[in-house]
ModelCIF file with pLDDT and N, C-alpha, C, O atoms, coordinates in Angstrom:
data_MODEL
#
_entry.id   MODEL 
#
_entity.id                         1 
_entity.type                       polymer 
_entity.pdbx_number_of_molecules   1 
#
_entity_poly.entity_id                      1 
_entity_poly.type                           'polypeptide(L)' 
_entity_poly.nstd_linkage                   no 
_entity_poly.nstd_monomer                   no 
_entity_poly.pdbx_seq_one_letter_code       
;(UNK)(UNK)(UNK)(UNK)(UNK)(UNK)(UNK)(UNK)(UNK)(UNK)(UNK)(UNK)(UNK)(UNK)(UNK)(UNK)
(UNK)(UNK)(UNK)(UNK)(UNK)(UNK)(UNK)(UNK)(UNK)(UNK)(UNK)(UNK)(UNK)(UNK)(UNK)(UNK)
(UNK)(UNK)(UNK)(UNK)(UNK)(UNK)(UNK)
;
_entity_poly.pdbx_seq_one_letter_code_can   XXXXXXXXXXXXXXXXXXXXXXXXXXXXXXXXXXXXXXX 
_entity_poly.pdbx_strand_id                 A 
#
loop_
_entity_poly_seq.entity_id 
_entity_poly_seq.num 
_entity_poly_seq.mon_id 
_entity_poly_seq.hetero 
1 1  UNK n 
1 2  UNK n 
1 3  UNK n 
1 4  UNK n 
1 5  UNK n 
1 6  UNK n 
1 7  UNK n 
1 8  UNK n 
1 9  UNK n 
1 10 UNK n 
1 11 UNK n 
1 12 UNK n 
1 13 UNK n 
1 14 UNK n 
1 15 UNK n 
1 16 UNK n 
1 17 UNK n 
1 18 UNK n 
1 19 UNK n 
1 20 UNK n 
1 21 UNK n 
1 22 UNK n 
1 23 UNK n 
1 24 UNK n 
1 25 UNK n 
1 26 UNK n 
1 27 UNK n 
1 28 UNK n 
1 29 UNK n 
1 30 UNK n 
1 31 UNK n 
1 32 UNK n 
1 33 UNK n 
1 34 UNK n 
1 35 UNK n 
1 36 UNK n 
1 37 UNK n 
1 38 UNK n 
1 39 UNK n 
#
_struct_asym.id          A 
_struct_asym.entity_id   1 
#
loop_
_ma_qa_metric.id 
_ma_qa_metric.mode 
_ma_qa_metric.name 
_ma_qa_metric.software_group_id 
_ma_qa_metric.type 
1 global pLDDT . pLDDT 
2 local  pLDDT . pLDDT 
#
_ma_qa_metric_global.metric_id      1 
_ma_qa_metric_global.metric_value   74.79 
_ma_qa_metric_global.model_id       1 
_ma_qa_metric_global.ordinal_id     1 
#
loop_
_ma_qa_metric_local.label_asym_id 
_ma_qa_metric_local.label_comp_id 
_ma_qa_metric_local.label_seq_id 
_ma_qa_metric_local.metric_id 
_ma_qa_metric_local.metric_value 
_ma_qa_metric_local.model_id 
_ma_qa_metric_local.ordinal_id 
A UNK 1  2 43.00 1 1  
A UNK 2  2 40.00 1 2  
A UNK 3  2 42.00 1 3  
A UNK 4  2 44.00 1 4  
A UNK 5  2 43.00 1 5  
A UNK 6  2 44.00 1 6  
A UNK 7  2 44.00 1 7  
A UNK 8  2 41.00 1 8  
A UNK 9  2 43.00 1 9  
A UNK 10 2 43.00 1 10 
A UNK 11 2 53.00 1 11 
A UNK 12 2 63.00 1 12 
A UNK 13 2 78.00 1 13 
A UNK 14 2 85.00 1 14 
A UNK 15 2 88.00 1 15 
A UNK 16 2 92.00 1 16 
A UNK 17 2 92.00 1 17 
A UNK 18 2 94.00 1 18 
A UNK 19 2 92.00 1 19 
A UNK 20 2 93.00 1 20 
A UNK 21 2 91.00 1 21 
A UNK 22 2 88.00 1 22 
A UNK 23 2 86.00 1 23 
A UNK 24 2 85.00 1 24 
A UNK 25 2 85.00 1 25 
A UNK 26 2 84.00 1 26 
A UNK 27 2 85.00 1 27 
A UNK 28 2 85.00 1 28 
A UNK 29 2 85.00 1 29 
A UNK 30 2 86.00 1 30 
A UNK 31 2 88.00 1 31 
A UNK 32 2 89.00 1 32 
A UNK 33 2 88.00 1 33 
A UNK 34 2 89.00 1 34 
A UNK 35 2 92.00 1 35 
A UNK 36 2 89.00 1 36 
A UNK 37 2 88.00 1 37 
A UNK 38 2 88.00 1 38 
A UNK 39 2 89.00 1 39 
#
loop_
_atom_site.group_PDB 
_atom_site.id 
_atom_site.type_symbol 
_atom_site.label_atom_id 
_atom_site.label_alt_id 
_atom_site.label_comp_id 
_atom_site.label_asym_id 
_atom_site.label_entity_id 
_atom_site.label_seq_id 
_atom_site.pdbx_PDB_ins_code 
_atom_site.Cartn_x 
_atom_site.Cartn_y 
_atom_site.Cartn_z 
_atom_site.occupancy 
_atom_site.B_iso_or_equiv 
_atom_site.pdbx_formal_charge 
_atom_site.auth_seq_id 
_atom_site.auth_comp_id 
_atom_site.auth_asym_id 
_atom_site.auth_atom_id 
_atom_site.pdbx_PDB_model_num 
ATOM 1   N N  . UNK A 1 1  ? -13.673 -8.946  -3.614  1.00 43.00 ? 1  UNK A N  1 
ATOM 2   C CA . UNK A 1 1  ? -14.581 -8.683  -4.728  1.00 43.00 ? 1  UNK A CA 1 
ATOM 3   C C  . UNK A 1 1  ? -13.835 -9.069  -6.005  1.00 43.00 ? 1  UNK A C  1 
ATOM 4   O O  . UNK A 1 1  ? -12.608 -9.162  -5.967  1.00 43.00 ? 1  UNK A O  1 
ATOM 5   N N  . UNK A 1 2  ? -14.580 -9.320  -7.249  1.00 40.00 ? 2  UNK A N  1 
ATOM 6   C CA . UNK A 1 2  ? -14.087 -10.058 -8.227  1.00 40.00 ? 2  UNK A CA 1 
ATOM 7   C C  . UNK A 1 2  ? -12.898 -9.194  -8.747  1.00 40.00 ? 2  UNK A C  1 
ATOM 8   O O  . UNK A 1 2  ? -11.699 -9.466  -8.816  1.00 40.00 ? 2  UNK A O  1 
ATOM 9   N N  . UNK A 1 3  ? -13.646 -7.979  -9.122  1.00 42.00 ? 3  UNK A N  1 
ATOM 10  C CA . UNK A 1 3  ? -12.460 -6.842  -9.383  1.00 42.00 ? 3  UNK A CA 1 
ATOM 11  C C  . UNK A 1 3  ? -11.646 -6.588  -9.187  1.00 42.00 ? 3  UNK A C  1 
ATOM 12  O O  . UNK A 1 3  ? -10.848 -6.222  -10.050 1.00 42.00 ? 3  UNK A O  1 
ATOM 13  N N  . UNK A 1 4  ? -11.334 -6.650  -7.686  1.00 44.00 ? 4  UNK A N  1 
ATOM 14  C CA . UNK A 1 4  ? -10.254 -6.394  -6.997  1.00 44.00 ? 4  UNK A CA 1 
ATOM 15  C C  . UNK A 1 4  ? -9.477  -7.271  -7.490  1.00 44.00 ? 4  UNK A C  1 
ATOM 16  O O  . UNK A 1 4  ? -8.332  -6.840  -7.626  1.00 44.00 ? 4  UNK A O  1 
ATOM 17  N N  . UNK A 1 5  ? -9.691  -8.775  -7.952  1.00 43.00 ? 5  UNK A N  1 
ATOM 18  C CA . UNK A 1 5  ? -8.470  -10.206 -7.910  1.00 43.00 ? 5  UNK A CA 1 
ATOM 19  C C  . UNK A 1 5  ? -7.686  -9.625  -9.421  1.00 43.00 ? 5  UNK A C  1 
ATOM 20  O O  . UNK A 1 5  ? -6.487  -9.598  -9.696  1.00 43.00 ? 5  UNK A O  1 
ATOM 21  N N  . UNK A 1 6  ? -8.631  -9.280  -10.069 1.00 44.00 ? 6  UNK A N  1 
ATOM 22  C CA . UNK A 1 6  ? -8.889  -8.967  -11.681 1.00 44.00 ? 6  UNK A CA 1 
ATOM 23  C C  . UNK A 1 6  ? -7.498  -8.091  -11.760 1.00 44.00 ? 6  UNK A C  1 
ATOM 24  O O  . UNK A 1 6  ? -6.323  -8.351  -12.014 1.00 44.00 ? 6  UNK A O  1 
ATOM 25  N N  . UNK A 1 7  ? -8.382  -6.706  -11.345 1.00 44.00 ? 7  UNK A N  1 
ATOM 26  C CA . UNK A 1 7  ? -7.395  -5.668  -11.625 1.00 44.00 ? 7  UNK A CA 1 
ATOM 27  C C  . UNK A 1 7  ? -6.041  -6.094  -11.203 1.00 44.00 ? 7  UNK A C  1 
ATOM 28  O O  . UNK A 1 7  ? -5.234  -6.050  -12.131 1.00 44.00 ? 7  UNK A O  1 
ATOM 29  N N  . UNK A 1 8  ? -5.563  -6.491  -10.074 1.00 41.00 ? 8  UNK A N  1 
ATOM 30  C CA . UNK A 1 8  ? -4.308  -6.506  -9.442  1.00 41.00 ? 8  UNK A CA 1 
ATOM 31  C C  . UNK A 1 8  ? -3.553  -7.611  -9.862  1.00 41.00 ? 8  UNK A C  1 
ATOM 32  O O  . UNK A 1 8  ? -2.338  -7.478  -9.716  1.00 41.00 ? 8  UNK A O  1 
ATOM 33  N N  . UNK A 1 9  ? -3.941  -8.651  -10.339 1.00 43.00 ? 9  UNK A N  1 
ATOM 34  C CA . UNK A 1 9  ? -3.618  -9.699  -10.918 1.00 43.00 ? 9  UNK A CA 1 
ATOM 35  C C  . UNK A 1 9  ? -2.912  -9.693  -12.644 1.00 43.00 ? 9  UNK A C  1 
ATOM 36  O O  . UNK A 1 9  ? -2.060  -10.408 -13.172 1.00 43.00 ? 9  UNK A O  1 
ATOM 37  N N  . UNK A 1 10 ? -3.686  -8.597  -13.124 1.00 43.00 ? 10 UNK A N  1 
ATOM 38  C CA . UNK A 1 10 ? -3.501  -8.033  -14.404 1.00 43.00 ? 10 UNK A CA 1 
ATOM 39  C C  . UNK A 1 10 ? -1.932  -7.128  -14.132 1.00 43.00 ? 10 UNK A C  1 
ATOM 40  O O  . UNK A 1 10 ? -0.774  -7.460  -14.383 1.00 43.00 ? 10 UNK A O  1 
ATOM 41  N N  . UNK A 1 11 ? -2.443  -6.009  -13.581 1.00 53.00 ? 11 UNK A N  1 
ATOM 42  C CA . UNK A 1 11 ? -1.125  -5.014  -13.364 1.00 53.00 ? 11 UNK A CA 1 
ATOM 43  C C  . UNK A 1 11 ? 0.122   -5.273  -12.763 1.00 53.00 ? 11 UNK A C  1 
ATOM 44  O O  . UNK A 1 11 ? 1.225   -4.926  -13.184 1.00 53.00 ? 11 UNK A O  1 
ATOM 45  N N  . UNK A 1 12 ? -0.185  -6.014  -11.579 1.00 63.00 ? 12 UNK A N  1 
ATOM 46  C CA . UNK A 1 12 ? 1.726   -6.349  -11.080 1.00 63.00 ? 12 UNK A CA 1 
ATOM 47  C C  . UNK A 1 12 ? 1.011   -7.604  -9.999  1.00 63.00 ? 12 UNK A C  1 
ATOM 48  O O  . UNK A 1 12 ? -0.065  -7.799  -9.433  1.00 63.00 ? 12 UNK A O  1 
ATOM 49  N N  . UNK A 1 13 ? 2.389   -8.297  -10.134 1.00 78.00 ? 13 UNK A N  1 
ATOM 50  C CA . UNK A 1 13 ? 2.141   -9.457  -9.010  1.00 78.00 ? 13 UNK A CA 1 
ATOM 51  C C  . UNK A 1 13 ? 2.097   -8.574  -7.284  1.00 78.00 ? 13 UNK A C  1 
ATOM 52  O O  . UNK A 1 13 ? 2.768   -7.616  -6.897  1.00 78.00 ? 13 UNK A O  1 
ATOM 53  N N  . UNK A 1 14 ? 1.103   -9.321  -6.612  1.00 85.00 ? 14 UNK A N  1 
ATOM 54  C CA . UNK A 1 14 ? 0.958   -8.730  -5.310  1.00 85.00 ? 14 UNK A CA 1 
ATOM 55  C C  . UNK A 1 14 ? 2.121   -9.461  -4.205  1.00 85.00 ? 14 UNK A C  1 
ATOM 56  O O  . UNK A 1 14 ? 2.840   -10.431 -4.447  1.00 85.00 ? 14 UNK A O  1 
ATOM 57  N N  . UNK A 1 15 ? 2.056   -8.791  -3.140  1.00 88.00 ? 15 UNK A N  1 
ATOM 58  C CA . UNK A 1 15 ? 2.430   -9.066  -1.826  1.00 88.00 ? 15 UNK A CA 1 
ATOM 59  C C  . UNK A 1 15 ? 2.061   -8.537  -0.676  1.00 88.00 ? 15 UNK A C  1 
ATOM 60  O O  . UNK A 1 15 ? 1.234   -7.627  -0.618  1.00 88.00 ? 15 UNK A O  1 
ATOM 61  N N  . UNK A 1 16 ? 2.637   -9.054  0.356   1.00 92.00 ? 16 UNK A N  1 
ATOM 62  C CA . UNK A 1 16 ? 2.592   -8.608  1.748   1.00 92.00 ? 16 UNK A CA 1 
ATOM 63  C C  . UNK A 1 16 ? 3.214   -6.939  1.607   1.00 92.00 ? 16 UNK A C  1 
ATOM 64  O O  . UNK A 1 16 ? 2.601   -5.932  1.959   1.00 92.00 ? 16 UNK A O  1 
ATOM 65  N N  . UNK A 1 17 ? 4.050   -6.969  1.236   1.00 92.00 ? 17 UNK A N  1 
ATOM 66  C CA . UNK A 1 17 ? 5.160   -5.963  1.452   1.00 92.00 ? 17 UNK A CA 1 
ATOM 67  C C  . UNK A 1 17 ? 4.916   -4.639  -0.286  1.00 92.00 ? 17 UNK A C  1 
ATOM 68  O O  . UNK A 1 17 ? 4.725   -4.789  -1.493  1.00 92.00 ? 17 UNK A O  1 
ATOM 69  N N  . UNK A 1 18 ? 5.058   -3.699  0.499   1.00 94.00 ? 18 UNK A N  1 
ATOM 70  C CA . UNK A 1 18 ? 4.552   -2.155  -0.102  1.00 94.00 ? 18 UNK A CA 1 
ATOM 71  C C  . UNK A 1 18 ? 6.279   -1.157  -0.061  1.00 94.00 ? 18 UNK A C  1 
ATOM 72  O O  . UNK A 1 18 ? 7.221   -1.243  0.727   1.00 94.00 ? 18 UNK A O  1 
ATOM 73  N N  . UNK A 1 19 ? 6.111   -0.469  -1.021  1.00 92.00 ? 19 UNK A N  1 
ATOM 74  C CA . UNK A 1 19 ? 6.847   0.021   -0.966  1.00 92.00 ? 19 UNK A CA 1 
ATOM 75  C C  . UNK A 1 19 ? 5.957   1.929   -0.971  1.00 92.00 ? 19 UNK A C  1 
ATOM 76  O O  . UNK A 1 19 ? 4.921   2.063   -1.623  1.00 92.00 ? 19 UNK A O  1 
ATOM 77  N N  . UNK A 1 20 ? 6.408   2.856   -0.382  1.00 93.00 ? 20 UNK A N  1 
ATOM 78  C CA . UNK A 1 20 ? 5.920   4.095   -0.293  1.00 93.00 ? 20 UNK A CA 1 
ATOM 79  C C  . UNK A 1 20 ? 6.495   5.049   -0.799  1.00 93.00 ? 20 UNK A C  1 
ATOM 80  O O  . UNK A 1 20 ? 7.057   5.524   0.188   1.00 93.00 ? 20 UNK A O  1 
ATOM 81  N N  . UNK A 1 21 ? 6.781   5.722   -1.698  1.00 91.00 ? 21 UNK A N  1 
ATOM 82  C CA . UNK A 1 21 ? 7.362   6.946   -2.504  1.00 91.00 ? 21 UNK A CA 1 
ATOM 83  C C  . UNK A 1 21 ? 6.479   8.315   -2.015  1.00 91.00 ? 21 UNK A C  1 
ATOM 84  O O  . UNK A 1 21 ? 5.272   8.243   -1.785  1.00 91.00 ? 21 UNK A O  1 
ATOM 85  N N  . UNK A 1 22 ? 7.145   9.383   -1.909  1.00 88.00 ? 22 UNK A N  1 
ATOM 86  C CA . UNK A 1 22 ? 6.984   10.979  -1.491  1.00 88.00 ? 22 UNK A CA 1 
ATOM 87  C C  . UNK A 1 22 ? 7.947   12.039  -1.551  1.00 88.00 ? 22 UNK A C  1 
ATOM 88  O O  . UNK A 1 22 ? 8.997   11.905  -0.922  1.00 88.00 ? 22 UNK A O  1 
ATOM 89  N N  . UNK A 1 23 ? 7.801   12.742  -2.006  1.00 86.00 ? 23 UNK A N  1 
ATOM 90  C CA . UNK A 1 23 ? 8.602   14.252  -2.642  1.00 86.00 ? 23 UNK A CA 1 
ATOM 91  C C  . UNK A 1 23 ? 9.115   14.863  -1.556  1.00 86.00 ? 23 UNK A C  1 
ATOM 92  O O  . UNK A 1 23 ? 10.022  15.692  -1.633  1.00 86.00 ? 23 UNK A O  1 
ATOM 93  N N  . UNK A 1 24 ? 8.435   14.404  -0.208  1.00 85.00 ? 24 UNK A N  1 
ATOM 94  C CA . UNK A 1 24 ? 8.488   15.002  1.215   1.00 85.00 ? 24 UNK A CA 1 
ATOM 95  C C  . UNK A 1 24 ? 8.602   14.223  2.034   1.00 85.00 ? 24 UNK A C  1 
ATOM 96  O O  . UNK A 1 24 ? 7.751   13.338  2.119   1.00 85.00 ? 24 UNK A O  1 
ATOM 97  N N  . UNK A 1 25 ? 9.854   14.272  3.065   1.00 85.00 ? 25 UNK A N  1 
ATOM 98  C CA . UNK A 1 25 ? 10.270  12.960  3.483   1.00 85.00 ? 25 UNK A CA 1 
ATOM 99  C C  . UNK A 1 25 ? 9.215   12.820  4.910   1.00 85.00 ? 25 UNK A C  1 
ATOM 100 O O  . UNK A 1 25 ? 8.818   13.787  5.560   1.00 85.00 ? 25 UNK A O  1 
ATOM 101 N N  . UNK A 1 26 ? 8.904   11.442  5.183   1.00 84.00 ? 26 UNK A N  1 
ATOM 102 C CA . UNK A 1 26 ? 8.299   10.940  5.799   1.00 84.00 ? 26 UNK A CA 1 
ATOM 103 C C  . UNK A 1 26 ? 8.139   11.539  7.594   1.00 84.00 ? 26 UNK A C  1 
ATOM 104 O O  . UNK A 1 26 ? 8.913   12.438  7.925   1.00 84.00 ? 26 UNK A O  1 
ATOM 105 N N  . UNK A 1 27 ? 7.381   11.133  8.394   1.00 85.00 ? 27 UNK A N  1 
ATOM 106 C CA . UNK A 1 27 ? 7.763   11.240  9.787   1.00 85.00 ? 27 UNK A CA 1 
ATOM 107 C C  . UNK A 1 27 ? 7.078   9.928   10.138  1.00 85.00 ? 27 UNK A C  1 
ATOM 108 O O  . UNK A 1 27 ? 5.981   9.497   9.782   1.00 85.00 ? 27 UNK A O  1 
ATOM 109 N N  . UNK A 1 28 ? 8.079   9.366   10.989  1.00 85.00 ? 28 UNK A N  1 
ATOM 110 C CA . UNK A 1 28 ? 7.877   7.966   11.302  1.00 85.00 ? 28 UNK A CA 1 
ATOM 111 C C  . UNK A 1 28 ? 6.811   7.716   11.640  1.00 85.00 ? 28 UNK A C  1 
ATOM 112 O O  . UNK A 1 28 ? 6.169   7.048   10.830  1.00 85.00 ? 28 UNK A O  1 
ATOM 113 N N  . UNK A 1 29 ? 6.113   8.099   12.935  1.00 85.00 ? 29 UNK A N  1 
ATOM 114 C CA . UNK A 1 29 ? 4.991   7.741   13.598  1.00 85.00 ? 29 UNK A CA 1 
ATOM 115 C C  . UNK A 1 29 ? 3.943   8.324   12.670  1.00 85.00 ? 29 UNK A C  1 
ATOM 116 O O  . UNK A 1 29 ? 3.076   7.460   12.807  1.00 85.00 ? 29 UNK A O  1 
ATOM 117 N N  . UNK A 1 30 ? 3.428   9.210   11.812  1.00 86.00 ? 30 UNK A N  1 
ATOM 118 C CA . UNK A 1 30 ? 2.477   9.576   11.130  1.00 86.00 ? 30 UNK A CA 1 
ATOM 119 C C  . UNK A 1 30 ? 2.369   8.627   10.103  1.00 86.00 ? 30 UNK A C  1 
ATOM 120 O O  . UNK A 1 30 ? 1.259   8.214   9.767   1.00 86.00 ? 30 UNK A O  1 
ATOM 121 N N  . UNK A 1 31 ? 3.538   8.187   9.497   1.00 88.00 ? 31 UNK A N  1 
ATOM 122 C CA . UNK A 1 31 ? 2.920   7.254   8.572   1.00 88.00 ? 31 UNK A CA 1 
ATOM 123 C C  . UNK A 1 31 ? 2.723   5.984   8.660   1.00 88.00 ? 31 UNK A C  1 
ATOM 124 O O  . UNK A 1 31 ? 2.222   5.210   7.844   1.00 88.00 ? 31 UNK A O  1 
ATOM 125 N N  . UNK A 1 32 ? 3.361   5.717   10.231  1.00 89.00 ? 32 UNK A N  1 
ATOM 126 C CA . UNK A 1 32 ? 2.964   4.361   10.650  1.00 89.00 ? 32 UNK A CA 1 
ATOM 127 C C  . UNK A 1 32 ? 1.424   4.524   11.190  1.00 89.00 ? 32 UNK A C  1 
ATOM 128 O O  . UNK A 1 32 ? 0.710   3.529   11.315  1.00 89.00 ? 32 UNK A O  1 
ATOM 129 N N  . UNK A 1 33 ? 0.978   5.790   11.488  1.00 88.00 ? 33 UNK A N  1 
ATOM 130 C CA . UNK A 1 33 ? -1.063  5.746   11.735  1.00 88.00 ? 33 UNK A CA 1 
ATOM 131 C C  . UNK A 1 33 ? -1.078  6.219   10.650  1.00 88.00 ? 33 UNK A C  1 
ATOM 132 O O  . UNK A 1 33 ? -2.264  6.311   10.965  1.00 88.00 ? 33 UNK A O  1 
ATOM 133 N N  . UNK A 1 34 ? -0.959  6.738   9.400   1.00 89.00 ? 34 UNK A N  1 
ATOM 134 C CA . UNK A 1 34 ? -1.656  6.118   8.435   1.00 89.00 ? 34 UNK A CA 1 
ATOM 135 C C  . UNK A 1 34 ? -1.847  4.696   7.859   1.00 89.00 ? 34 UNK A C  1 
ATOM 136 O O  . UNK A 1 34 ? -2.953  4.227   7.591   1.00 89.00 ? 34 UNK A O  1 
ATOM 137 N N  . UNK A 1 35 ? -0.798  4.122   7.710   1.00 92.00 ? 35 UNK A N  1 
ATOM 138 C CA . UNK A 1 35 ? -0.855  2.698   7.294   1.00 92.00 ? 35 UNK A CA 1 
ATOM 139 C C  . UNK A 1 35 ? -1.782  1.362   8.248   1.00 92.00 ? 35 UNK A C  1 
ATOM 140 O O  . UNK A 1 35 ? -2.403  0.364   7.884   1.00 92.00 ? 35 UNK A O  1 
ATOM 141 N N  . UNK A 1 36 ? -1.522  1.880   9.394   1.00 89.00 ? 36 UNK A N  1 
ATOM 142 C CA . UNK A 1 36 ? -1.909  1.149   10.326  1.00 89.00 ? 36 UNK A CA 1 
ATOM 143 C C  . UNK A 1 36 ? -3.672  1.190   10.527  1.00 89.00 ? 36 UNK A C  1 
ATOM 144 O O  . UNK A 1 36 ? -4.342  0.420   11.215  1.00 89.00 ? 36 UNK A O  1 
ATOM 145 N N  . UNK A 1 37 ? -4.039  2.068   9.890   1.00 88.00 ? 37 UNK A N  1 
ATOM 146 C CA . UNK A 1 37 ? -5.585  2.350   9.486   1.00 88.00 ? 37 UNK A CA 1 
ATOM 147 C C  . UNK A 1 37 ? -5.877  0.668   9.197   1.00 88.00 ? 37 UNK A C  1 
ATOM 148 O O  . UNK A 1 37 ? -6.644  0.181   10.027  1.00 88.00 ? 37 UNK A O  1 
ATOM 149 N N  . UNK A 1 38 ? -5.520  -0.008  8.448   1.00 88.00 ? 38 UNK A N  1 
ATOM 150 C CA . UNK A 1 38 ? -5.914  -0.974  7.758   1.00 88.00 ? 38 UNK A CA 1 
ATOM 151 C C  . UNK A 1 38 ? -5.302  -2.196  8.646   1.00 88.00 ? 38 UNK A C  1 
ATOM 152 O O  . UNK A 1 38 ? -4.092  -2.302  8.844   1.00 88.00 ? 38 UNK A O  1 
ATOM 153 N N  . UNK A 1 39 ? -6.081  -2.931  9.061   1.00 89.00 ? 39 UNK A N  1 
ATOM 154 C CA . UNK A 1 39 ? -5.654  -4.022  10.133  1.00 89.00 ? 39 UNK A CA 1 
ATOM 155 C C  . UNK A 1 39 ? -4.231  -5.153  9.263   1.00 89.00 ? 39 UNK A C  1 
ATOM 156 O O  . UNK A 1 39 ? -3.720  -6.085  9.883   1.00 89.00 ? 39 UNK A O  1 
#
C-alpha cells in the first residue's frame, strides 16, 4: 500500500534484518512463534 512505501521510506532505511529490544529477556522458541507469524 502507498503508505506503507511512504512512511518507512521517510523514517529509516529498511531491511531484511530487525533488530528486537525488551526489558525482559527473551525465550527462544516463543519469540521465534511470534515472529514467525509473518511468512
Amino acid at each position: 500500500c502507498s503508505f506503507e512505501k511512504t512512511e518507512t521510506r521517510i523514517q529509516e532505511p529498511v531491511s531484511k534484518r530487525l533488530s528486537v529490544v525488551s526489558r525482559l529477556p527473551f525465550i527462544q522458541e516463543q519469540l521465534f512463534a511470534l515472529f514467525d507469524l509473518v511468512p
